[in-house]
C-alpha atoms as a PDB file:
ATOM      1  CA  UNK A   1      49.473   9.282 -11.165  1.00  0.00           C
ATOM      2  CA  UNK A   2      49.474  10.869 -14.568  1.00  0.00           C
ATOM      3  CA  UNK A   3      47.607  12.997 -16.024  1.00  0.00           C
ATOM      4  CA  UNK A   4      46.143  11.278 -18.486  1.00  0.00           C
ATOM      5  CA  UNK A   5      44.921   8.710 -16.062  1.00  0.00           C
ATOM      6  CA  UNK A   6      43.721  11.847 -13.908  1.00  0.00           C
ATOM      7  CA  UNK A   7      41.926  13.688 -17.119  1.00  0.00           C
ATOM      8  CA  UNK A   8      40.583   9.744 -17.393  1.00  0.00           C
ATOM      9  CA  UNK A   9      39.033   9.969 -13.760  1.00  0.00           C
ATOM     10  CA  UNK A  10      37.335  13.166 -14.340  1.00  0.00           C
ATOM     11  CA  UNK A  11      35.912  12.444 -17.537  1.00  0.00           C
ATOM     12  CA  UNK A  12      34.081   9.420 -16.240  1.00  0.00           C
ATOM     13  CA  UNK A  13      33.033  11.133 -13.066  1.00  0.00           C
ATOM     14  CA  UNK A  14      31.055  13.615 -15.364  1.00  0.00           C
ATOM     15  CA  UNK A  15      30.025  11.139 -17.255  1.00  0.00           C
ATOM     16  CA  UNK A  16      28.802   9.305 -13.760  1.00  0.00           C
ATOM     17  CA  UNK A  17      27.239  12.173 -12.292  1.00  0.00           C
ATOM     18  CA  UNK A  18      25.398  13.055 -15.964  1.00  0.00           C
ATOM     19  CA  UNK A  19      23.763   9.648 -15.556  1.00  0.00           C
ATOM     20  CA  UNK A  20      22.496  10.210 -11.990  1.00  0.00           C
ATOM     21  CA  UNK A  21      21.216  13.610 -12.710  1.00  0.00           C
ATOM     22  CA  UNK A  22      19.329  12.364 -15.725  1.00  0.00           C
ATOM     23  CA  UNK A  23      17.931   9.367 -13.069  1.00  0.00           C
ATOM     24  CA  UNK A  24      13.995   9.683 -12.601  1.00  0.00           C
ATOM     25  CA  UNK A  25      14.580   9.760  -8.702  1.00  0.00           C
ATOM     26  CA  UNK A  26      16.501  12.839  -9.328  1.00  0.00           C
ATOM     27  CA  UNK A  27      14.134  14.149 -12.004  1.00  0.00           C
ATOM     28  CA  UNK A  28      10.843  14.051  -9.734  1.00  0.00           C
ATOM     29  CA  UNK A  29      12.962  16.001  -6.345  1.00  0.00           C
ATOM     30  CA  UNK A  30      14.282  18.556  -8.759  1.00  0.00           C
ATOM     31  CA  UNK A  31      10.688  19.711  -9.242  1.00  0.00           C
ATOM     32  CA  UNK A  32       8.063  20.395  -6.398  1.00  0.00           C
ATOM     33  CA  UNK A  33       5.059  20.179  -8.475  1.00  0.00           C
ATOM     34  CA  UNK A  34       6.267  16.911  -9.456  1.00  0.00           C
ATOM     35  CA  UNK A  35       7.645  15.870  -6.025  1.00  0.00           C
ATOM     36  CA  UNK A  36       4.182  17.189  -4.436  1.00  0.00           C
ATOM     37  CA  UNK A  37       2.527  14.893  -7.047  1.00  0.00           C
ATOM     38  CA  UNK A  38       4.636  11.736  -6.449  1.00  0.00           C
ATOM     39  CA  UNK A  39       4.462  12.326  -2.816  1.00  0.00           C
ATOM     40  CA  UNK A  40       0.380  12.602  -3.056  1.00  0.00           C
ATOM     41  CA  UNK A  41       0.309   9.342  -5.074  1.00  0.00           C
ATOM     42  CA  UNK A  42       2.207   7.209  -2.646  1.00  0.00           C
ATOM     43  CA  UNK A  43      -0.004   8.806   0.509  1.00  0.00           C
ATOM     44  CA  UNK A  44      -2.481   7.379  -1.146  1.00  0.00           C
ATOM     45  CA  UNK A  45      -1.648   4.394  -2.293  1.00  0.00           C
ATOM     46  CA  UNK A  46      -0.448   3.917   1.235  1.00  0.00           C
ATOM     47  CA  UNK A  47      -3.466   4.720   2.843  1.00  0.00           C
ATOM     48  CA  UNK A  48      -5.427   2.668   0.688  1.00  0.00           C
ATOM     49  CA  UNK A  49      -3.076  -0.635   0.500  1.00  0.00           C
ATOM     50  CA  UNK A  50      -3.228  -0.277   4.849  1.00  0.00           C
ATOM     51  CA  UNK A  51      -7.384  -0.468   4.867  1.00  0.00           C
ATOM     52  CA  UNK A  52      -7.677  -3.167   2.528  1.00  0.00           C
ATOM     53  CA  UNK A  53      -5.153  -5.275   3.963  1.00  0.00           C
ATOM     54  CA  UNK A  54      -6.715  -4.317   7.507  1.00  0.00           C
ATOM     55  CA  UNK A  55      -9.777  -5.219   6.031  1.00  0.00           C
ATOM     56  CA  UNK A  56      -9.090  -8.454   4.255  1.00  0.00           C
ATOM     57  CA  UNK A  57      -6.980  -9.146   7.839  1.00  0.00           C
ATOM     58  CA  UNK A  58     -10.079  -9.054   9.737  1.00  0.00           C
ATOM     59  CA  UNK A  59     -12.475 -10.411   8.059  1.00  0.00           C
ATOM     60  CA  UNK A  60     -10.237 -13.790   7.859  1.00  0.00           C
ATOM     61  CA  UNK A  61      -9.527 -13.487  11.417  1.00  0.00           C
ATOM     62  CA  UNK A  62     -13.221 -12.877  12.680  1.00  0.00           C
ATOM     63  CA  UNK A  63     -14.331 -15.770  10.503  1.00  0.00           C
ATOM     64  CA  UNK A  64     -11.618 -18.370  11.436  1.00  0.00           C
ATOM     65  CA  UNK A  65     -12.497 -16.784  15.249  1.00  0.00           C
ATOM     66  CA  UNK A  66     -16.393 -17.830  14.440  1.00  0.00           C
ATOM     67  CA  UNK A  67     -15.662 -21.282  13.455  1.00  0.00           C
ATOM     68  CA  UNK A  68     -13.647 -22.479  16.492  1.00  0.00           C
ATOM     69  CA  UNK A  69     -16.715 -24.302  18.811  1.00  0.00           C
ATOM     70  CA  UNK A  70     -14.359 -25.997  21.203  1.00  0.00           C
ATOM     71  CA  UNK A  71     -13.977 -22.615  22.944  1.00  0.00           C
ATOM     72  CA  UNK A  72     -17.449 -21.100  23.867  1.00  0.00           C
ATOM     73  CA  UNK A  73     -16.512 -17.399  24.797  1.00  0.00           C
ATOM     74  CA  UNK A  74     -14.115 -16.452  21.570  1.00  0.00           C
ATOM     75  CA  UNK A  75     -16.572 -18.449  19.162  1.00  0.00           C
ATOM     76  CA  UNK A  76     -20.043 -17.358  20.260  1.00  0.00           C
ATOM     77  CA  UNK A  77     -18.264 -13.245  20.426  1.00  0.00           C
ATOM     78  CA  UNK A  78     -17.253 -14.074  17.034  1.00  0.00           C
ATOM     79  CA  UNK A  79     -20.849 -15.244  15.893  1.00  0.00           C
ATOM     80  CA  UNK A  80     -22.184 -11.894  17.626  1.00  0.00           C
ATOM     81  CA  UNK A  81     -20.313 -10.153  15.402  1.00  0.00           C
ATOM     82  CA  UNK A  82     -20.966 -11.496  12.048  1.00  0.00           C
ATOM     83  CA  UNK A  83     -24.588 -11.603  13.244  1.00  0.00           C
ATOM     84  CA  UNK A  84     -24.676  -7.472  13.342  1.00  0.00           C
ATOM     85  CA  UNK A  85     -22.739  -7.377  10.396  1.00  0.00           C
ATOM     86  CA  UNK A  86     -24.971 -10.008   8.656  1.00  0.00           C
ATOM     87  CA  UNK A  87     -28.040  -8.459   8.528  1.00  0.00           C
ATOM     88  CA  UNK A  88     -26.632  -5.381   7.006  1.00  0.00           C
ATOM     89  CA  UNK A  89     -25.231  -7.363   4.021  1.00  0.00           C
ATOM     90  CA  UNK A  90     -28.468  -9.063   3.189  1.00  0.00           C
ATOM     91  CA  UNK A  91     -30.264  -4.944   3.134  1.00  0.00           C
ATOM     92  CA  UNK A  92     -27.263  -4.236   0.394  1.00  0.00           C
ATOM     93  CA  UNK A  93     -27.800  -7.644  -1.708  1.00  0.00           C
ATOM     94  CA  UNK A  94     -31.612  -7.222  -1.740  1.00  0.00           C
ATOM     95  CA  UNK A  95     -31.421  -3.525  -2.231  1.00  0.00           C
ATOM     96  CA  UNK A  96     -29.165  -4.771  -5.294  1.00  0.00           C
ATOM     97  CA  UNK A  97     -31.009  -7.126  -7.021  1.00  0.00           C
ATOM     98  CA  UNK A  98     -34.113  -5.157  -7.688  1.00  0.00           C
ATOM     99  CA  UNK A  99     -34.416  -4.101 -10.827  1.00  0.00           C
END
């Protein structure tokens, strides 16, 4: 190798590792206020994408569960269960609509 293709080499390393250090990834873990931040915004967008997906999860499967007939014990538990959760939904809408 010469050294012009070696001075070559170098220069775009730099010129490589300029561009990663300028990178937001590398921006945000350079900083703990900011990586304490980023790290407290994902937590909770974690924690709040896992309940409503659990929630939207069960409340299809409880439903579909309720509207099989053709098998008594999995159908009727289902009906239980929307029957104590019923009750409580029609105290919130009529607590809503008065004016």
């Amino acid at each position: 190798m010469d050294e012009n293709s070696v001075r070559d080499e170098i220069a775009h390393l730099r010129r490589e590792v300029a561009r990663l250090n300028n990178h937001r990834f590398i921006k945000v873990h350079n900083s703990i206020p900011r990586l304490v931040m980023f790290q407290l915004y994902r937590g909770i967008a974690f924690g709040l994408g896992g309940v409503l997906g659990a929630t939207v999860f069960l409340s299809i499967t409880v439903w579909s569960l309720s509207q099989i007939d053709f098998i008594p014990i999995i159908g009727d538990w289902a009906k239980e269960i929307i029957e104590i959760i019923q009750p409580e939904l029609d105290v919130d809408v009529q607590i809503e609509e008065r004016p």
